[in-house]
N, C-alpha and C. Protein backbone atom coordinates (compact mmCIF):
# COMPACT_ATOMS: atom_id res chain seq x y z
N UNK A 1 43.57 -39.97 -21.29
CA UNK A 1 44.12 -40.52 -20.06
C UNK A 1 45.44 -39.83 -19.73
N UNK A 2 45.89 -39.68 -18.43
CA UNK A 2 46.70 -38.74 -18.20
C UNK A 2 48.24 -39.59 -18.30
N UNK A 3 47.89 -40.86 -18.61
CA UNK A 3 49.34 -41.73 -18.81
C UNK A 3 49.52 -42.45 -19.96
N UNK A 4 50.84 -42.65 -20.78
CA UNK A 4 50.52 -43.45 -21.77
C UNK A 4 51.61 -44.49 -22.47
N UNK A 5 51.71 -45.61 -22.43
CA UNK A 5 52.58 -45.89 -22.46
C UNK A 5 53.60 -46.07 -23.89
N UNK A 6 54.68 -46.00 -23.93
CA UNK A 6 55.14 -45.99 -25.16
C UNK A 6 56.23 -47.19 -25.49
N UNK A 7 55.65 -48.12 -26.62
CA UNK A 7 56.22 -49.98 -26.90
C UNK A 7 57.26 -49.27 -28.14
N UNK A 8 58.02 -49.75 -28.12
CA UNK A 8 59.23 -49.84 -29.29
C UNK A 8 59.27 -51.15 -30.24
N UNK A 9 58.90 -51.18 -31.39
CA UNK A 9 59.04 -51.57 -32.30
C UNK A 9 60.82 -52.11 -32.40
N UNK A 10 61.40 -50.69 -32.53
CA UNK A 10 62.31 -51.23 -33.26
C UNK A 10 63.50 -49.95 -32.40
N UNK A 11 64.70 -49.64 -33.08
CA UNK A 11 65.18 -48.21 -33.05
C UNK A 11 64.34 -47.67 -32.93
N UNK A 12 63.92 -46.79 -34.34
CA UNK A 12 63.27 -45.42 -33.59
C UNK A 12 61.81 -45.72 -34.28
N UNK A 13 61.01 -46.85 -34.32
CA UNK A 13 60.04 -46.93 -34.43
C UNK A 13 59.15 -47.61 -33.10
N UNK A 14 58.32 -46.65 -33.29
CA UNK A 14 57.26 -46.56 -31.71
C UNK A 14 55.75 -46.20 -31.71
N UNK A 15 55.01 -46.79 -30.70
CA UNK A 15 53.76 -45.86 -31.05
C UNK A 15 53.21 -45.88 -29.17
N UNK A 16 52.34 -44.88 -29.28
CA UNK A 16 51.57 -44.99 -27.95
C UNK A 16 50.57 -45.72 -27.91
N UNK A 17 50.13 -46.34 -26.43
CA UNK A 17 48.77 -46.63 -25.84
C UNK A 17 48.18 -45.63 -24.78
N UNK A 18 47.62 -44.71 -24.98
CA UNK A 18 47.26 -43.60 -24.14
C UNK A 18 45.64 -43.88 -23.38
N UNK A 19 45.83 -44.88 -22.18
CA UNK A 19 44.41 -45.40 -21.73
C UNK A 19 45.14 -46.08 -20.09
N UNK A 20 45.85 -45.20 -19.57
CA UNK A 20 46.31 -45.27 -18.27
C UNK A 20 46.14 -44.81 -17.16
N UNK A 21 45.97 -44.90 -16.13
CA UNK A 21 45.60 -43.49 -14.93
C UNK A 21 46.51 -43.59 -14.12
N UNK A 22 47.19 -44.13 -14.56
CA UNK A 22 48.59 -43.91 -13.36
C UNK A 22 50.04 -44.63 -13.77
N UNK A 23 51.20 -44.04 -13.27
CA UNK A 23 52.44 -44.63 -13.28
C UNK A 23 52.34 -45.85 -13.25
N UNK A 24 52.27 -46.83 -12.24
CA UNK A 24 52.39 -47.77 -11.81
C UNK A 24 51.40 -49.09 -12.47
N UNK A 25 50.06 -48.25 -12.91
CA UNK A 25 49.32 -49.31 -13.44
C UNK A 25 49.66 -49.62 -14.68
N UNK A 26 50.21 -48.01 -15.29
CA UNK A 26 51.29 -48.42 -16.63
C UNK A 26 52.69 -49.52 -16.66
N UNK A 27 53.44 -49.11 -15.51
CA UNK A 27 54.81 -49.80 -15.42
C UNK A 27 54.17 -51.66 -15.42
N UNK A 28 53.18 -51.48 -15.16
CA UNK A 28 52.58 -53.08 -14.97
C UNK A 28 52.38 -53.47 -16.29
N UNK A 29 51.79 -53.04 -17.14
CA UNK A 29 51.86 -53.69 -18.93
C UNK A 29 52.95 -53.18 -19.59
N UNK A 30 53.89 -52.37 -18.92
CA UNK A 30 55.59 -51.98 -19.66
C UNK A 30 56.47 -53.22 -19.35
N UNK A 31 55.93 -53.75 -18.08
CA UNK A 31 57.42 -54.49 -17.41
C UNK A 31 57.68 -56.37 -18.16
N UNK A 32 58.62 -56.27 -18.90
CA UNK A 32 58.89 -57.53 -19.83
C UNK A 32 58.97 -57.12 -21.12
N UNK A 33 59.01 -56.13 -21.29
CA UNK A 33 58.27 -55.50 -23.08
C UNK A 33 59.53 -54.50 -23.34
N UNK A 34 59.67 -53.82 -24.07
CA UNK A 34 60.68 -52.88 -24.82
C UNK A 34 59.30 -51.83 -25.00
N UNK A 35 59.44 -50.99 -23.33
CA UNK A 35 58.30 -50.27 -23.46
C UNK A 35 58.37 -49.20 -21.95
N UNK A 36 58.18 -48.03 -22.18
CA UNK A 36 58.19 -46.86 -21.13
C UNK A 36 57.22 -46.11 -20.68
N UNK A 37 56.78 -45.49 -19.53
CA UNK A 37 55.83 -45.05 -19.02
C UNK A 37 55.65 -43.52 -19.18
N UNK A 38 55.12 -42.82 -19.90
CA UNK A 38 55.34 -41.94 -20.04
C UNK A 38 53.93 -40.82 -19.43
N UNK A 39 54.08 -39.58 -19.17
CA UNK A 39 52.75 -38.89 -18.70
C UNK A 39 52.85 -38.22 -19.90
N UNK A 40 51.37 -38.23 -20.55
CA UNK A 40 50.71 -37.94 -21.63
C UNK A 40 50.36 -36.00 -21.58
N UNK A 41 51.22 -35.63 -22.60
CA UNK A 41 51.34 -33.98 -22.42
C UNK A 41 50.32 -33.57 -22.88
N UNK A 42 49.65 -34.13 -23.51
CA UNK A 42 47.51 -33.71 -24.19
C UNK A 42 47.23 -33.69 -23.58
N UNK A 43 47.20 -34.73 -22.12
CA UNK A 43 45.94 -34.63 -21.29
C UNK A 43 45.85 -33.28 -20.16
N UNK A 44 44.63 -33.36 -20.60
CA UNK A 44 44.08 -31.57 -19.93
C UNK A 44 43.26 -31.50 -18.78
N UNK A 45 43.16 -33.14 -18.33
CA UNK A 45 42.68 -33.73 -17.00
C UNK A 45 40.61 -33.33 -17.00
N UNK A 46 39.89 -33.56 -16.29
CA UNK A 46 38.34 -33.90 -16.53
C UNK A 46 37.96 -32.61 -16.54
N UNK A 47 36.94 -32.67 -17.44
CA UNK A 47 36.39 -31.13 -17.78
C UNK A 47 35.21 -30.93 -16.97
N UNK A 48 34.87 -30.17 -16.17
CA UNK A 48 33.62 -30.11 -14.96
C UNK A 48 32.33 -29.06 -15.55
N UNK A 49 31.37 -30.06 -16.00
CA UNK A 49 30.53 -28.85 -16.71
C UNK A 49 30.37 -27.15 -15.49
N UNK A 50 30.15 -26.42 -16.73
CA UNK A 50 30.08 -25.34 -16.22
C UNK A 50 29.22 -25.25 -15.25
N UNK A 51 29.29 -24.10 -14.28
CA UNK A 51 28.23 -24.02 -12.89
C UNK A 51 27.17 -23.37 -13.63
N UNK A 52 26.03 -23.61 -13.46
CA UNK A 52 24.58 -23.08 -13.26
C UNK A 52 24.43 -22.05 -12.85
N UNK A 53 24.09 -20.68 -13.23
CA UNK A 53 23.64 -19.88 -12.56
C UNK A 53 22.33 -19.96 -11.91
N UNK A 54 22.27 -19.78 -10.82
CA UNK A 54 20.65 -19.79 -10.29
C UNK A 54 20.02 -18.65 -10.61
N UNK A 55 18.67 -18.66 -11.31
CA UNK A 55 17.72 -17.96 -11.58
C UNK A 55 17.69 -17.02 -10.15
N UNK A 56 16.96 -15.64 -10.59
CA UNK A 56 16.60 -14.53 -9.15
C UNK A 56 14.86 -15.06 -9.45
N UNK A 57 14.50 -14.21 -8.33
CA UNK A 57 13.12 -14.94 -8.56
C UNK A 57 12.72 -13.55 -9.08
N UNK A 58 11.87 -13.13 -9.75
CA UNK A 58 10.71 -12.11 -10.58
C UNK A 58 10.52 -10.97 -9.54
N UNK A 59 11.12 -10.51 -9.67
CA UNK A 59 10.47 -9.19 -8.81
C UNK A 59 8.70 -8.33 -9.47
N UNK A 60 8.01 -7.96 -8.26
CA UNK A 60 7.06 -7.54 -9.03
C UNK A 60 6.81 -6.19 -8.18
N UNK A 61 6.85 -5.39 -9.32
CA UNK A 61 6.74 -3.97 -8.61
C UNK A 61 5.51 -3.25 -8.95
C-alpha cells in the first residue's frame, strides 16, 4: 500500500501499519493516537501484466 501509518509505542519504539491508500484515510486512524502518516518508500505502485504480443498470421508461400 502506498501509505503507512506509523503508532509510537514509546520514545523511540515504533512499528508500521502499511494497508493505506491515501493521506487522509490514514490521518483518520492516526488522529487521537501517538501516531503519523507516513508515504511508504517500498511501495512500487500496481504492477500491469505484461502486453501480449499478437501472433502474425502464417504466411504460406
Amino acid at each position: 500500500y502506498p501509505v503507512c501509518l506509523q503508532i509510537y509505542r514509546g520514545m523511540t519504539d515504533f512499528y508500521f501499519e502499511c494497508g493505506y491508500t491515501s493521506i487522509p484515510q490514514c490521518q483518520m486512524s492516526a488522529s487521537g493516537r501517538a501516531a503519523q502518516c507516513i508515504v511508504n518508500p517500498y511501495y512500487t505502485g500496481t504492477r500491469k501484466p505484461p502486453r501480449q504480443r499478437q501472433r502474425q498470421p502464417r504466411r504460406e508461400y
